[in-house]
N, C-alpha and C. Protein backbone atom coordinates (compact mmCIF):
# COMPACT_ATOMS: atom_id res chain seq x y z
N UNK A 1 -26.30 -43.22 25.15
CA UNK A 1 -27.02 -44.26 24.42
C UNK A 1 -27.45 -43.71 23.07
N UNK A 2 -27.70 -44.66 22.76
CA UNK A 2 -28.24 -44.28 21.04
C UNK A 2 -29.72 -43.16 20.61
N UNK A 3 -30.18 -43.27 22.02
CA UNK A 3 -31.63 -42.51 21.71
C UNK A 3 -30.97 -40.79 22.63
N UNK A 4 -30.47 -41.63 23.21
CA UNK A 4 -30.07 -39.92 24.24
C UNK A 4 -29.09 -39.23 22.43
N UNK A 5 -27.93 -39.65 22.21
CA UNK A 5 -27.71 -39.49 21.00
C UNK A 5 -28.63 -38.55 19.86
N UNK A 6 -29.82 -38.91 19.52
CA UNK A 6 -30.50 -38.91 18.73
C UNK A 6 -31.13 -37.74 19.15
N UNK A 7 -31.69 -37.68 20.23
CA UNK A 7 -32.41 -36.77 20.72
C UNK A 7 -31.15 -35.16 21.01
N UNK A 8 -30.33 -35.55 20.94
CA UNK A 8 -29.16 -34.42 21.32
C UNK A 8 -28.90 -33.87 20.04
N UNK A 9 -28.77 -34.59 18.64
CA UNK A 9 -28.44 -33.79 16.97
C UNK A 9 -29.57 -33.37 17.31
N UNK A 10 -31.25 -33.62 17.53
CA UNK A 10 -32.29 -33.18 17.13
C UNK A 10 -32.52 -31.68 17.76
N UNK A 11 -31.85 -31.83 18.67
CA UNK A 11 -32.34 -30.34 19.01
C UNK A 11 -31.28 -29.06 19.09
N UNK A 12 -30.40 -30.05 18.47
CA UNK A 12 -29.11 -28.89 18.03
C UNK A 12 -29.72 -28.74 16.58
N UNK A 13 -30.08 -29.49 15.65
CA UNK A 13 -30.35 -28.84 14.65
C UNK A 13 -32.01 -28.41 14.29
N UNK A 14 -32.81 -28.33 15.14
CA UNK A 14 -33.85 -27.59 15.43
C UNK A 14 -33.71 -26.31 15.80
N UNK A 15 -32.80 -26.07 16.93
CA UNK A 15 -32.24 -24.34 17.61
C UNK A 15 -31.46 -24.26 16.04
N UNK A 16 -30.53 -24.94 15.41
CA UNK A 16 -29.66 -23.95 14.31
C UNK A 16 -30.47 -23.79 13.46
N UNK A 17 -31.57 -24.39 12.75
CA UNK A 17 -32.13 -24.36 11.77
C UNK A 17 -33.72 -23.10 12.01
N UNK A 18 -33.79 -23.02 13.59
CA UNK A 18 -34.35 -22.06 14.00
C UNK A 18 -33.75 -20.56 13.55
N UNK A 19 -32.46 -21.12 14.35
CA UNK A 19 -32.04 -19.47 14.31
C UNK A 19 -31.22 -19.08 13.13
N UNK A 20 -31.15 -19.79 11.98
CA UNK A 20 -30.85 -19.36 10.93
C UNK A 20 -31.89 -18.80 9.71
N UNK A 21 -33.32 -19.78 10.39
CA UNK A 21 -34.57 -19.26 9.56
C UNK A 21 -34.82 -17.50 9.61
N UNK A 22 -34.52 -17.41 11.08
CA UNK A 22 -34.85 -15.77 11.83
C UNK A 22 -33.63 -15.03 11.51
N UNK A 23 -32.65 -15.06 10.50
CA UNK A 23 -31.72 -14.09 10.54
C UNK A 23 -32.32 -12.36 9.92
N UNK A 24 -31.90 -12.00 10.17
CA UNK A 24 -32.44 -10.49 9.79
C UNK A 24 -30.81 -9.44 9.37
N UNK A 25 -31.04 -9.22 7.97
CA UNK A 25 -30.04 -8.01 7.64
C UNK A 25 -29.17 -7.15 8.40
N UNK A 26 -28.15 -6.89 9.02
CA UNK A 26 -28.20 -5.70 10.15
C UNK A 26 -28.42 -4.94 9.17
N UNK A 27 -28.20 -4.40 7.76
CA UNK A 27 -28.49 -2.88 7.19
C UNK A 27 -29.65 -2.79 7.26
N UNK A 28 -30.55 -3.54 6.93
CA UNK A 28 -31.97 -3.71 6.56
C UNK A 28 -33.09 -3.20 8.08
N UNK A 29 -32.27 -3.90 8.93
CA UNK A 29 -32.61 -3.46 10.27
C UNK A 29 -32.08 -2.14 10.97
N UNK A 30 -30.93 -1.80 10.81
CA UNK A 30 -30.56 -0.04 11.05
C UNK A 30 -31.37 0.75 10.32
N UNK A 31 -31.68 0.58 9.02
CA UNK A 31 -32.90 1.30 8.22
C UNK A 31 -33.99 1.22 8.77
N UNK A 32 -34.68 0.20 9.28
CA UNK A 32 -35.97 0.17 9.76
C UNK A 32 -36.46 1.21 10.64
N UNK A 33 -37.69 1.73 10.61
CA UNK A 33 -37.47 2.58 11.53
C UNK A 33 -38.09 1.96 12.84
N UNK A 34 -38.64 1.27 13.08
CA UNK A 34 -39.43 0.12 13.58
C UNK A 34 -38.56 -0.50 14.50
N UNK A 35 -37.13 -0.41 14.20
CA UNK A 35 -35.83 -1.26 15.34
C UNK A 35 -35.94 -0.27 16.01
N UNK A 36 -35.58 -0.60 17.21
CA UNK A 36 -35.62 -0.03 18.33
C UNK A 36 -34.06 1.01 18.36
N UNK A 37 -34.19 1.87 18.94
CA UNK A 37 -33.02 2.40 18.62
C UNK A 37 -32.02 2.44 19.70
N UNK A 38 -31.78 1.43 20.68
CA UNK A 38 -31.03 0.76 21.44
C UNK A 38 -30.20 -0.24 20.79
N UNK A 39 -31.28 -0.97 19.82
CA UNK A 39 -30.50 -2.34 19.08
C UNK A 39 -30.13 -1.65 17.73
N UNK A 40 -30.60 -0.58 17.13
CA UNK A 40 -30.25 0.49 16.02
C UNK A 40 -28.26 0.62 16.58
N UNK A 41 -28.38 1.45 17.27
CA UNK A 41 -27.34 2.06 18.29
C UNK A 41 -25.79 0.78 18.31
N UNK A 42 -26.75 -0.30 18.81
CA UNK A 42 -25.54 -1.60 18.85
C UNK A 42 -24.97 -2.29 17.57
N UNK A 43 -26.55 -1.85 16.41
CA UNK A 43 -25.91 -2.90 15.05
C UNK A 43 -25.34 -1.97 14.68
N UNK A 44 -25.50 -0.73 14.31
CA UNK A 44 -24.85 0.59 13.75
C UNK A 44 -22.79 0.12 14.50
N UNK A 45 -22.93 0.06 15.46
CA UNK A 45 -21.33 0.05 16.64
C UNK A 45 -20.62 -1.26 16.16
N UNK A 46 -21.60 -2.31 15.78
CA UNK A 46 -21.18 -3.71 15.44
C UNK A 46 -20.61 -3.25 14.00
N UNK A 47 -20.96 -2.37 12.74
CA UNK A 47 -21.16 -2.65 11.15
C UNK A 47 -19.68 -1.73 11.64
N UNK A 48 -19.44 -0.79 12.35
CA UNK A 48 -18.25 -0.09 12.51
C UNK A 48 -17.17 -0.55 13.13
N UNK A 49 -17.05 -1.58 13.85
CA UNK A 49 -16.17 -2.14 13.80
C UNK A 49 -16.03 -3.20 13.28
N UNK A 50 -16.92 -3.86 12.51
CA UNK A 50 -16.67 -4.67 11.36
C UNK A 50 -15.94 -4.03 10.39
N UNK A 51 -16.35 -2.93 9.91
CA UNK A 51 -16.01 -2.11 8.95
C UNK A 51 -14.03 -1.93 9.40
N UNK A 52 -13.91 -1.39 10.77
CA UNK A 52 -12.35 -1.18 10.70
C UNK A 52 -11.70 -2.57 10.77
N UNK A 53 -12.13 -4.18 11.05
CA UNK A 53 -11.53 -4.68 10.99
C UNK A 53 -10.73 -5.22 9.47
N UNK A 54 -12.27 -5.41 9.11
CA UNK A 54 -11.49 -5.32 7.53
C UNK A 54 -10.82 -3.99 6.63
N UNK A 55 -11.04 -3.14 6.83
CA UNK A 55 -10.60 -1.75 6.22
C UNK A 55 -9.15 -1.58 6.88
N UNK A 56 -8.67 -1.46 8.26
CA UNK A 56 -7.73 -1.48 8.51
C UNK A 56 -6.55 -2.96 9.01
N UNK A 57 -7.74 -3.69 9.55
CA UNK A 57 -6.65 -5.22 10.16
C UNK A 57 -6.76 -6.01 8.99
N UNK A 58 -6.99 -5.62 7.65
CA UNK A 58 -6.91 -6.57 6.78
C UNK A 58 -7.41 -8.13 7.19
N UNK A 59 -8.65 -8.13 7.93
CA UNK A 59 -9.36 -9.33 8.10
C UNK A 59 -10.53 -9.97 7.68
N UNK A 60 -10.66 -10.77 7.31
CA UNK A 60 -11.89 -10.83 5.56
C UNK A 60 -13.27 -10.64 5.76
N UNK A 61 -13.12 -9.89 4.65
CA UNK A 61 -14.82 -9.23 4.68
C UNK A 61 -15.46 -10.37 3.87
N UNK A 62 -16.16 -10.51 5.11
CA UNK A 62 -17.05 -12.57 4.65
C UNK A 62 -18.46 -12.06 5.07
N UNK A 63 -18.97 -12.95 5.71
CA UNK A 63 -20.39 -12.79 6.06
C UNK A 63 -20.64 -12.97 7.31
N UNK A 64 -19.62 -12.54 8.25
CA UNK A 64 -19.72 -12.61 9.34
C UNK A 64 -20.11 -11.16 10.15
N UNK A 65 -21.48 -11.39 11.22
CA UNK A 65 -21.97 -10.22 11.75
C UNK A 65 -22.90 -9.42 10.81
N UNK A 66 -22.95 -9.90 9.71
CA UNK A 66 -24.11 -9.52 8.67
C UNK A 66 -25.46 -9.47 9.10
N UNK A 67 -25.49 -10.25 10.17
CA UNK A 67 -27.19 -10.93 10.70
C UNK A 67 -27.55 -10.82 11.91
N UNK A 68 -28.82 -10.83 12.46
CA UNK A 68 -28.62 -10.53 13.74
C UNK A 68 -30.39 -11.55 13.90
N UNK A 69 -30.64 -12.42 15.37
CA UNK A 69 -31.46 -12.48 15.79
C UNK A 69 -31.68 -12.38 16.85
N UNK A 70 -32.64 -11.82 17.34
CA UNK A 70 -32.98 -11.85 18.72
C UNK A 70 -33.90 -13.36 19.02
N UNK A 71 -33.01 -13.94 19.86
CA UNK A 71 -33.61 -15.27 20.15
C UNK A 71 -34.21 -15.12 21.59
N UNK A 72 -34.59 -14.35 21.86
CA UNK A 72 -35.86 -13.36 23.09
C UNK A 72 -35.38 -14.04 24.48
N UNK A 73 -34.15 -14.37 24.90
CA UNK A 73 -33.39 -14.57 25.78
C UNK A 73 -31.96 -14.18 25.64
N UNK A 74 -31.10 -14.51 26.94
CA UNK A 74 -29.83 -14.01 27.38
C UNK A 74 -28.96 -14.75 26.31
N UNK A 75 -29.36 -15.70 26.39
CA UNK A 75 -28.33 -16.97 25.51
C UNK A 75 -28.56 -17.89 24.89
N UNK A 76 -27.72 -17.69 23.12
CA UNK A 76 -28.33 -18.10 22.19
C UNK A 76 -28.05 -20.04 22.95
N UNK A 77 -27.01 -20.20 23.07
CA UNK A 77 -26.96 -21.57 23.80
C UNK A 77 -26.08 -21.80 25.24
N UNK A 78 -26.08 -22.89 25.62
CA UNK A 78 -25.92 -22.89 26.93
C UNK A 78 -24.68 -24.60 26.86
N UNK A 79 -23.34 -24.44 27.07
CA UNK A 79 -22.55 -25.23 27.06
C UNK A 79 -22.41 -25.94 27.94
N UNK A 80 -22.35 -27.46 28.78
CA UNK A 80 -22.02 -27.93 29.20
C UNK A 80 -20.76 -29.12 29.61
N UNK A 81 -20.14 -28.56 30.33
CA UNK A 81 -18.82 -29.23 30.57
C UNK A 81 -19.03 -30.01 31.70
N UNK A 82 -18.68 -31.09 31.91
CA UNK A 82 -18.33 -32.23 33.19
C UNK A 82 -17.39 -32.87 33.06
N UNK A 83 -16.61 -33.30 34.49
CA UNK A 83 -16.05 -33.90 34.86
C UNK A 83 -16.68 -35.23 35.75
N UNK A 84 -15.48 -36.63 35.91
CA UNK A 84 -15.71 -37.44 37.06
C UNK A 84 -15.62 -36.29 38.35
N UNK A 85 -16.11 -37.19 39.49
CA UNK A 85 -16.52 -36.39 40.89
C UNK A 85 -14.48 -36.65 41.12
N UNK A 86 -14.51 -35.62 41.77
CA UNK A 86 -13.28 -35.17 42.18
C UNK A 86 -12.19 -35.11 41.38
N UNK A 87 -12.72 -35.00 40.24
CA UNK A 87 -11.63 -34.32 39.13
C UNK A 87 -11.60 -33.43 38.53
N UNK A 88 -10.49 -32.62 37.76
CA UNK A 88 -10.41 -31.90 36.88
C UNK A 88 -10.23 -32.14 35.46
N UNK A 89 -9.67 -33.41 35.27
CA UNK A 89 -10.25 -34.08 33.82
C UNK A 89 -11.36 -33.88 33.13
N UNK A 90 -11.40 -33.27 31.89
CA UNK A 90 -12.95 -32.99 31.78
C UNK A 90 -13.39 -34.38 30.64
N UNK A 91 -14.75 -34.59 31.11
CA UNK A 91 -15.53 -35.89 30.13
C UNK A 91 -15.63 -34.93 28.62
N UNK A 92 -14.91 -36.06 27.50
CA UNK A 92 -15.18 -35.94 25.99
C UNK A 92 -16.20 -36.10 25.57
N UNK A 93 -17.01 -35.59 24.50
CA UNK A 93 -18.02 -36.58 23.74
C UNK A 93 -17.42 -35.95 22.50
N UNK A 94 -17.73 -37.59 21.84
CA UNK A 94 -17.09 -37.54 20.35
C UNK A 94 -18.22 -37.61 19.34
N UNK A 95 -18.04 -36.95 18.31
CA UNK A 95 -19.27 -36.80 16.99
C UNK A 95 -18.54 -36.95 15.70
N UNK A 96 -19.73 -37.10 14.81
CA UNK A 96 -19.34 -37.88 13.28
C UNK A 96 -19.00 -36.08 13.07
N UNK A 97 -17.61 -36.04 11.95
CA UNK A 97 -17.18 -34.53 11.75
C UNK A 97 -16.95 -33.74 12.17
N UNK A 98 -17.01 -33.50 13.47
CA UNK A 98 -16.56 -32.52 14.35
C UNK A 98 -15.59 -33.47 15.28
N UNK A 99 -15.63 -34.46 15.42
CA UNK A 99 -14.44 -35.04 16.51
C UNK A 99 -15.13 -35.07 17.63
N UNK A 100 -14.02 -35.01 18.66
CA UNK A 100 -14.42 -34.97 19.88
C UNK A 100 -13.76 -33.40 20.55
N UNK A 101 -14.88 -33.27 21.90
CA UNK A 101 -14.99 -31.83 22.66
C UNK A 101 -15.30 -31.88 24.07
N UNK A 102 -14.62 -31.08 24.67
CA UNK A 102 -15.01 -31.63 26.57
C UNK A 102 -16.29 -30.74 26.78
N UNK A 103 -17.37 -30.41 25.63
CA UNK A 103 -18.64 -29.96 26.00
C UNK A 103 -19.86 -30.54 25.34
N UNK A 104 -21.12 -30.15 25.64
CA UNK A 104 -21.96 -30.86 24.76
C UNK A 104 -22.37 -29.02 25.05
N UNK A 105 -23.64 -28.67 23.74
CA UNK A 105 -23.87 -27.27 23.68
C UNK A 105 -25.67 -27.59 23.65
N UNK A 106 -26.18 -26.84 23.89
CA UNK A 106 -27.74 -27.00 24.11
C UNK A 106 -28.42 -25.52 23.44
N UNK A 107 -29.52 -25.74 22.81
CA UNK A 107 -30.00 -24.78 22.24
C UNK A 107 -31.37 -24.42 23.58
């Protein structure tokens, strides 16, 4: 329906607009001394193989993995897929610009 609708952009772009407010540097954060040095340890392992993908797989050095938040759980979102009862057909939902997808995603 139109309000279930409404209520579904709203809190997809509440979680994105969340977790884009909280992005944090990974250099800025490997410097810190204040990061923990577990998550030091992982962004340091992440910037190095960022580093060989573009340095050796010639794959573009963009702005991807630049950032990191801890959104203080397992998972940044949680996807949902359904089907009708006794099928494997999965149910579409369709959106303005993105088309249609056999999931809806939840922040």
């Amino acid at each position: 329906t139109g309000c279930t609708s409404i209520s579904y952009y709203a809190q997809s772009l509440q979680g994105h607009v969340e977790i884009m407010a909280a992005r944090k540097d990974v250099g800025t954060l490997v410097q810190d001394p204040s990061t923990p040095q577990a998550l030091r340890a992982r962004l340091t392992s992440a910037s190095a193989i960022r580093r060989f993908a573009t340095d050796e797989l010639a794959l573009p050095d963009n702005s991807s993995y630049r950032s990191y938040v801890d959104v203080g759980r397992n998972d940044v979102t949680l996807a949902v897929f359904a089907a009708p009862q006794f099928s494997l057909a999965p149910i579409t939902w369709c959106f303005p610009v993105f088309g249609c997808v056999p999931y809806k995603g939840y922040f």
